[in-house]
Protein backbone atom coordinates (compact mmCIF):
# COMPACT_ATOMS: atom_id res chain seq x y z
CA UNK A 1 0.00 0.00 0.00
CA UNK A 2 2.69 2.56 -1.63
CA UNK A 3 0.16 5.27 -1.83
CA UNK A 4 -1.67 5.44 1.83
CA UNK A 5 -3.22 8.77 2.39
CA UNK A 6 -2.58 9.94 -0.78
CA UNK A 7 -5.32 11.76 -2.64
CA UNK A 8 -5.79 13.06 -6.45
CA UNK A 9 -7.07 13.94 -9.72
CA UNK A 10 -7.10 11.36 -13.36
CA UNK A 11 -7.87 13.66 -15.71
CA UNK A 12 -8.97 11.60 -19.35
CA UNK A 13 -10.75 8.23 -18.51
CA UNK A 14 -12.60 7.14 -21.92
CA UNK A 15 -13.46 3.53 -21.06
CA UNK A 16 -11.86 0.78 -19.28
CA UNK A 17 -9.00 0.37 -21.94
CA UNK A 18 -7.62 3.32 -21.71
CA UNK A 19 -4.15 4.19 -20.16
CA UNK A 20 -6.32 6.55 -17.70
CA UNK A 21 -8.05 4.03 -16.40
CA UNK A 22 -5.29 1.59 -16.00
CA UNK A 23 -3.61 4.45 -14.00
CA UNK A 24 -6.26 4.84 -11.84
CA UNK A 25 -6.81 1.08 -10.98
CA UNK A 26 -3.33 0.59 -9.85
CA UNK A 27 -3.16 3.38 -7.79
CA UNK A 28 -6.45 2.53 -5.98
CA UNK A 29 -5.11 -0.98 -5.62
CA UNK A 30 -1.70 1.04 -3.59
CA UNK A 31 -4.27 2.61 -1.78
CA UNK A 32 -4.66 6.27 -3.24
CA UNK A 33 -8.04 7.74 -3.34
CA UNK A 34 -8.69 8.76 -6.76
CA UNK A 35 -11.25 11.67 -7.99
CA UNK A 36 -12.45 12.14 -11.45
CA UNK A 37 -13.12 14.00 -14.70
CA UNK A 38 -15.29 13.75 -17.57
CA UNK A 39 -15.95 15.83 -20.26
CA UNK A 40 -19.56 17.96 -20.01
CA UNK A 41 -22.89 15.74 -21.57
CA UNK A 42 -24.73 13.06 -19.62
CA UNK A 43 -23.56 10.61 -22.21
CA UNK A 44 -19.41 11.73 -21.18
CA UNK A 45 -20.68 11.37 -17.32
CA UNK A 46 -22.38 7.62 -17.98
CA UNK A 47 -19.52 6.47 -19.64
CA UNK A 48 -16.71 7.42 -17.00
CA UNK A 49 -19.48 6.75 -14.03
CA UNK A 50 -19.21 3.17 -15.83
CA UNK A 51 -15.82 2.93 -16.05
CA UNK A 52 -14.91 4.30 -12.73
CA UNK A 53 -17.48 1.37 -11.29
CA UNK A 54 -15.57 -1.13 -13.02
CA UNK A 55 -12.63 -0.02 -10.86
CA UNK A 56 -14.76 -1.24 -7.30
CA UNK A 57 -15.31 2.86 -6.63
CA UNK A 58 -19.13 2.87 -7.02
CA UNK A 59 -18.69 6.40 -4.73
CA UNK A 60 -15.92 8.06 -6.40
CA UNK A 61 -16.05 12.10 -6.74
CA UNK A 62 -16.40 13.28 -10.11
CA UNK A 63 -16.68 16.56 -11.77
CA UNK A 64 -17.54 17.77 -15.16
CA UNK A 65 -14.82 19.80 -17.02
CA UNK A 66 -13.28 20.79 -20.58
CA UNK A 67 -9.74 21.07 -20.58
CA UNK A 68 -9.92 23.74 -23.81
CA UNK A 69 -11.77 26.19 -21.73
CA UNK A 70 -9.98 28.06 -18.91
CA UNK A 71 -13.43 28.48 -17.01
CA UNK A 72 -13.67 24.67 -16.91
CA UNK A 73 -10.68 23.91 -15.16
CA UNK A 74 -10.90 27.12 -13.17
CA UNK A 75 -14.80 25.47 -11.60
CA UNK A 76 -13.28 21.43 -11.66
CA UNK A 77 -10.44 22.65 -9.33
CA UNK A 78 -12.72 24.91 -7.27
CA UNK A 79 -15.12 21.99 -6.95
CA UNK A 80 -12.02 19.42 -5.79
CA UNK A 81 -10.44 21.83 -3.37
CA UNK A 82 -14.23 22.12 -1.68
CA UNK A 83 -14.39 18.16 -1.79
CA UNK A 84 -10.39 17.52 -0.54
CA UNK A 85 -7.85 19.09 1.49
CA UNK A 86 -4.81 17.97 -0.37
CA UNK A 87 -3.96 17.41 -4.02
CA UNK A 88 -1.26 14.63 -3.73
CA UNK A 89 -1.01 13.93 -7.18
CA UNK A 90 -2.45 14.89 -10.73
CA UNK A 91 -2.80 12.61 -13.80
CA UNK A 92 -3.03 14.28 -17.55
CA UNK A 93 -3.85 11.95 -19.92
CA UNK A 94 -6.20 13.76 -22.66
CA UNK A 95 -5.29 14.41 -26.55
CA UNK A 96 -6.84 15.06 -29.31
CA UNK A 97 -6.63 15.22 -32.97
CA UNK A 98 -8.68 15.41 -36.04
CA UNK A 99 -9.01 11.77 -37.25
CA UNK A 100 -8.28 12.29 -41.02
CA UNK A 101 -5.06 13.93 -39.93
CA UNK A 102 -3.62 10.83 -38.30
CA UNK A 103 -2.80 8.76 -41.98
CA UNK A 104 -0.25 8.24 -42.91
CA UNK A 105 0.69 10.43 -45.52
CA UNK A 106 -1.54 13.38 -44.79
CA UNK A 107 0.83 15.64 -42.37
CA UNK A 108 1.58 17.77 -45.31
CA UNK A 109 -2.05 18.86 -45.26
CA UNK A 110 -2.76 19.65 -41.75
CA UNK A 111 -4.50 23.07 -41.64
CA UNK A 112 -3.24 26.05 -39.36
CA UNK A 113 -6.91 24.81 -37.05
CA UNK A 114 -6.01 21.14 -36.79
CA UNK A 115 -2.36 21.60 -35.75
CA UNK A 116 -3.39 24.58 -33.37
CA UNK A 117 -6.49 22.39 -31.83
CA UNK A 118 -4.00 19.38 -31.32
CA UNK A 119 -1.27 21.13 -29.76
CA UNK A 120 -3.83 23.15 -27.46
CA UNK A 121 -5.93 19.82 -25.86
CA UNK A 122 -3.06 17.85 -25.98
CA UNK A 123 -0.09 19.90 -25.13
CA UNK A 124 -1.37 23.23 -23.02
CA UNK A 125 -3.91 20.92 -20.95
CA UNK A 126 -0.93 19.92 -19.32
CA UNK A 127 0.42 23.35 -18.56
CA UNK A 128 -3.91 24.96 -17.37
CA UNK A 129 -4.06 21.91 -15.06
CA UNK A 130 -0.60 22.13 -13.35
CA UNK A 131 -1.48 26.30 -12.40
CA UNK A 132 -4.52 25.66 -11.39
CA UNK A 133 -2.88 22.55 -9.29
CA UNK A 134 0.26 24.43 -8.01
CA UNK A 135 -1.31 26.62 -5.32
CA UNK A 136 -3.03 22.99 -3.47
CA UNK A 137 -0.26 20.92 -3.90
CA UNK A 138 2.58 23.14 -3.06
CA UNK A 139 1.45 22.84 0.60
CA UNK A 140 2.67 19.02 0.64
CA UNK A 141 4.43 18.47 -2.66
CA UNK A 142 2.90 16.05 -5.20
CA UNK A 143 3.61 14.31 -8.22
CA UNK A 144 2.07 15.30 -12.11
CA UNK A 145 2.30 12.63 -14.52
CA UNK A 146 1.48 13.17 -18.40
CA UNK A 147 0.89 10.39 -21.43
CA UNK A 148 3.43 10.33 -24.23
CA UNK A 149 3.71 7.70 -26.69
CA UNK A 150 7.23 7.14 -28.78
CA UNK A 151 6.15 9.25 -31.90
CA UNK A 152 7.06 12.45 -29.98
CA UNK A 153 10.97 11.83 -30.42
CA UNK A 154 10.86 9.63 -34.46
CA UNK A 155 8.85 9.73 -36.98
CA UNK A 156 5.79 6.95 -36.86
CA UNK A 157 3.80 6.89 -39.69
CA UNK A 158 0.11 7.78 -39.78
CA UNK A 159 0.75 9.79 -35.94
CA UNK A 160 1.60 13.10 -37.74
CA UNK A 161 0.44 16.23 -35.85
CA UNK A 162 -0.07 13.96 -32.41
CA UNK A 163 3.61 13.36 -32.64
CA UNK A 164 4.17 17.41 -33.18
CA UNK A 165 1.78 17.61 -29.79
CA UNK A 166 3.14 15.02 -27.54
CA UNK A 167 6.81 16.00 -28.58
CA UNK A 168 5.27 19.93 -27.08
CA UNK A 169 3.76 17.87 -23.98
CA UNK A 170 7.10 16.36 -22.90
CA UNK A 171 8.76 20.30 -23.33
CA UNK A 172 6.19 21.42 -21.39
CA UNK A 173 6.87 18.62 -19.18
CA UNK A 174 10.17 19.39 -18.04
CA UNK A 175 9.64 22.81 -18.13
CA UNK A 176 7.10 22.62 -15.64
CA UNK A 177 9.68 20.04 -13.53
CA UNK A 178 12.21 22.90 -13.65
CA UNK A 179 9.59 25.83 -12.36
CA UNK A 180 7.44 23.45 -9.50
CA UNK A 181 10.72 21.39 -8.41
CA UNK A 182 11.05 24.15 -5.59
CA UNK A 183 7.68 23.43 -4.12
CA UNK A 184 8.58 19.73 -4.19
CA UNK A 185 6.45 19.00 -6.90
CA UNK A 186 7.56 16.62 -9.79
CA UNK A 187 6.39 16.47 -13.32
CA UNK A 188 7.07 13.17 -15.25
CA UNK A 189 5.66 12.30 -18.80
CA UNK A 190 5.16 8.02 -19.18
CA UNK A 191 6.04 6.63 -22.54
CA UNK A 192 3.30 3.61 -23.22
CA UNK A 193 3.83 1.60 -25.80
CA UNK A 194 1.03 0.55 -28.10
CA UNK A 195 -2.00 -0.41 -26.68
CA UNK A 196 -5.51 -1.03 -28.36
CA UNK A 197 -7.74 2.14 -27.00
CA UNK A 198 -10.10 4.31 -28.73
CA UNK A 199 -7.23 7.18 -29.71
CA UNK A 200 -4.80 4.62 -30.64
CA UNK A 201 -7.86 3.55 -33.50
CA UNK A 202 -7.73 6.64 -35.06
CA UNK A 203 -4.26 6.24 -35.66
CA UNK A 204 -3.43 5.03 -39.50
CA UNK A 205 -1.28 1.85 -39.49
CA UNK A 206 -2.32 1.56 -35.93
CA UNK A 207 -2.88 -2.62 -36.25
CA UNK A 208 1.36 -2.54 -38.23
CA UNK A 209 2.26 -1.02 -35.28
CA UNK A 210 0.84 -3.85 -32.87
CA UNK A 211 2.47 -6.57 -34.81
CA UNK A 212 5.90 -4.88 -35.33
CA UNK A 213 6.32 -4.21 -31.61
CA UNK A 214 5.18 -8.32 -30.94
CA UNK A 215 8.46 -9.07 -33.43
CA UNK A 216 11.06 -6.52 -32.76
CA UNK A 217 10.34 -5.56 -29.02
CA UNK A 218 12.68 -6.73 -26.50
CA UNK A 219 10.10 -8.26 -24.78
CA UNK A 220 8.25 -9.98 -27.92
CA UNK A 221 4.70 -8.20 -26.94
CA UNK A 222 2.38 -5.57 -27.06
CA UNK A 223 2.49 -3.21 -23.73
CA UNK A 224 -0.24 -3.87 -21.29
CA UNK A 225 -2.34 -1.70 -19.30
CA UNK A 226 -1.08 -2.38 -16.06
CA UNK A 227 2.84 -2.08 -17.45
CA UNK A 228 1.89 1.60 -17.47
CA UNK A 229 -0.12 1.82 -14.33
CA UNK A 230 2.27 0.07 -12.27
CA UNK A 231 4.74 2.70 -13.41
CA UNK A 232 2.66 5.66 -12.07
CA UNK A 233 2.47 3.95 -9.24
CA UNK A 234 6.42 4.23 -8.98
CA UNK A 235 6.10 7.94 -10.54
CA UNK A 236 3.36 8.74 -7.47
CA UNK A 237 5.02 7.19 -4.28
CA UNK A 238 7.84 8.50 -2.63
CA UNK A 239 10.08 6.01 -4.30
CA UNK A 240 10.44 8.15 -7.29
CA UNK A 241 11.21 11.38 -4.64
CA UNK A 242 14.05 11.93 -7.14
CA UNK A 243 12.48 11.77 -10.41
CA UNK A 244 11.61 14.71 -12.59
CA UNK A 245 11.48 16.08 -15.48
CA UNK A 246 11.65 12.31 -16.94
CA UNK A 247 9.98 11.16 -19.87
CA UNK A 248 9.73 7.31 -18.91
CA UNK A 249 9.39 4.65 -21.72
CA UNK A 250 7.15 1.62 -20.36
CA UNK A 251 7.05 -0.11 -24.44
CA UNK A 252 8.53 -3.09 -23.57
CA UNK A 253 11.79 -1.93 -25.10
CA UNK A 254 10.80 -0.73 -29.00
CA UNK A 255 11.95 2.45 -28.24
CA UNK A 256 15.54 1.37 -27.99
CA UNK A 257 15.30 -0.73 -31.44
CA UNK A 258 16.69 0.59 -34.94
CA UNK A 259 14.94 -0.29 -37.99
């Protein structure tokens, strides 16, 4: 029970396959209480409501927000801080692109809005949560941990402007580290590897990926869920006190492969 006492916020839950949700199951399982987002809609609110229930947490505190609009995250973090007393540790794990823009082929022909949309939901998100964050979890200290994904350093086919955004989130990342190390706050970004979700469907070439990883990964498979959450774990707990700034790859070694 790594994470006793600890108390936070998993921003980006979709359904029970995503990395977000992962996150948040092994962190309840170390014993962190966990509060939620969703986007606005009583559809969003059903859908994380059902995935948060597959987790055991039929009770879990969960408020409505839109990470694009200042005013959103302004009210969610109002709302926590009247729920909780302590902010312990935030989770960003939202993106978002236009879907014809991740082919392969097409990055030539992203438009001014795409590449501007994907850099704000997926990138800035990271920086609007942390300053709303900073003034709650400067009084203790607290760990913020961000989703990357290997196209942010090479070239993957068919990930295009989401590459150009997550290689942004893991700047952002460490500049963040740099500016909220003196309040004992860290700032990691984790790596994952390929793993079958709804964003990683919208990818082109998505299902090439999958296999080459199974053949030329160090490890002969496909990252799993709990690879990454077990990792936050780490990135959460005190065990990681020294850790920032880090982007952290949990792929089961692809990243370290040429060719």
């Amino acid at each position: 029970m790594l994470l006793n006492g600890k108390t936070g916020l998993i921003v980006g839950i979709a359904n029970e396959r995503s990395y977000a949700w992962h996150i948040a199951k092994s962190l309840t399982e170390h014993g962190a209480t966990c509060a939620f987002t969703h986007l606005p809609g009583d559809r969003n609110e059903h859908r994380v409501k059902r995935s948060v229930t597959e987790l055991g947490l039929k009770d879990a505190w969960m408020t409505p927000m839109d990470a694009s609009k200042d005013e959103d995250i302004e009210q969610a973090f109002t709302r926590y801080a009247e729920k909780f007393d302590r902010l312990d540790f935030l989770v960003h794990s939202i993106a978002f692109a236009e879907r014809e823009y991740l082919q392969t082929g097409k990055f030539l022909a992203t438009p001014r809005a795409a590449y501007l949309q994907a850099i704000d939901i997926s990138s800035y998100t990271l920086l609007g949560l942390a300053a709303r964050a900073h003034p709650m979890m400067a009084r203790t200290g607290g760990s913020i941990l961000s989703m990357s994904y290997y196209g942010a350093e090479k070239v993957v086919p068919g990930y295009n402007i989401m590459g150009v955004a997550k290689a942004a989130l893991e700047a952002t990342s460490r500049y963040l580290a740099s500016e909220m190390g003196p309040d004992k706050i860290r700032v990691n970004s984790i790596s994952g590897g390929y793993l079958r979700t709804l964003a990683s469907s919208a990818v082109g070439g998505a299902e090439a990926i999958s296999k080459q990883v199974e053949e030329k990964a160090p490890l002969r498979r496909n990252v799993e869920g709990a690879d990454v959450g077990n990792t936050a774990v780490y990135l959460v707990s005190d065990l990681s006190a020294g850790v920032t700034g880090e982007t952290i790859y949990v792929d089961c070694g692809i990243n370290i492969m040429g060719g």
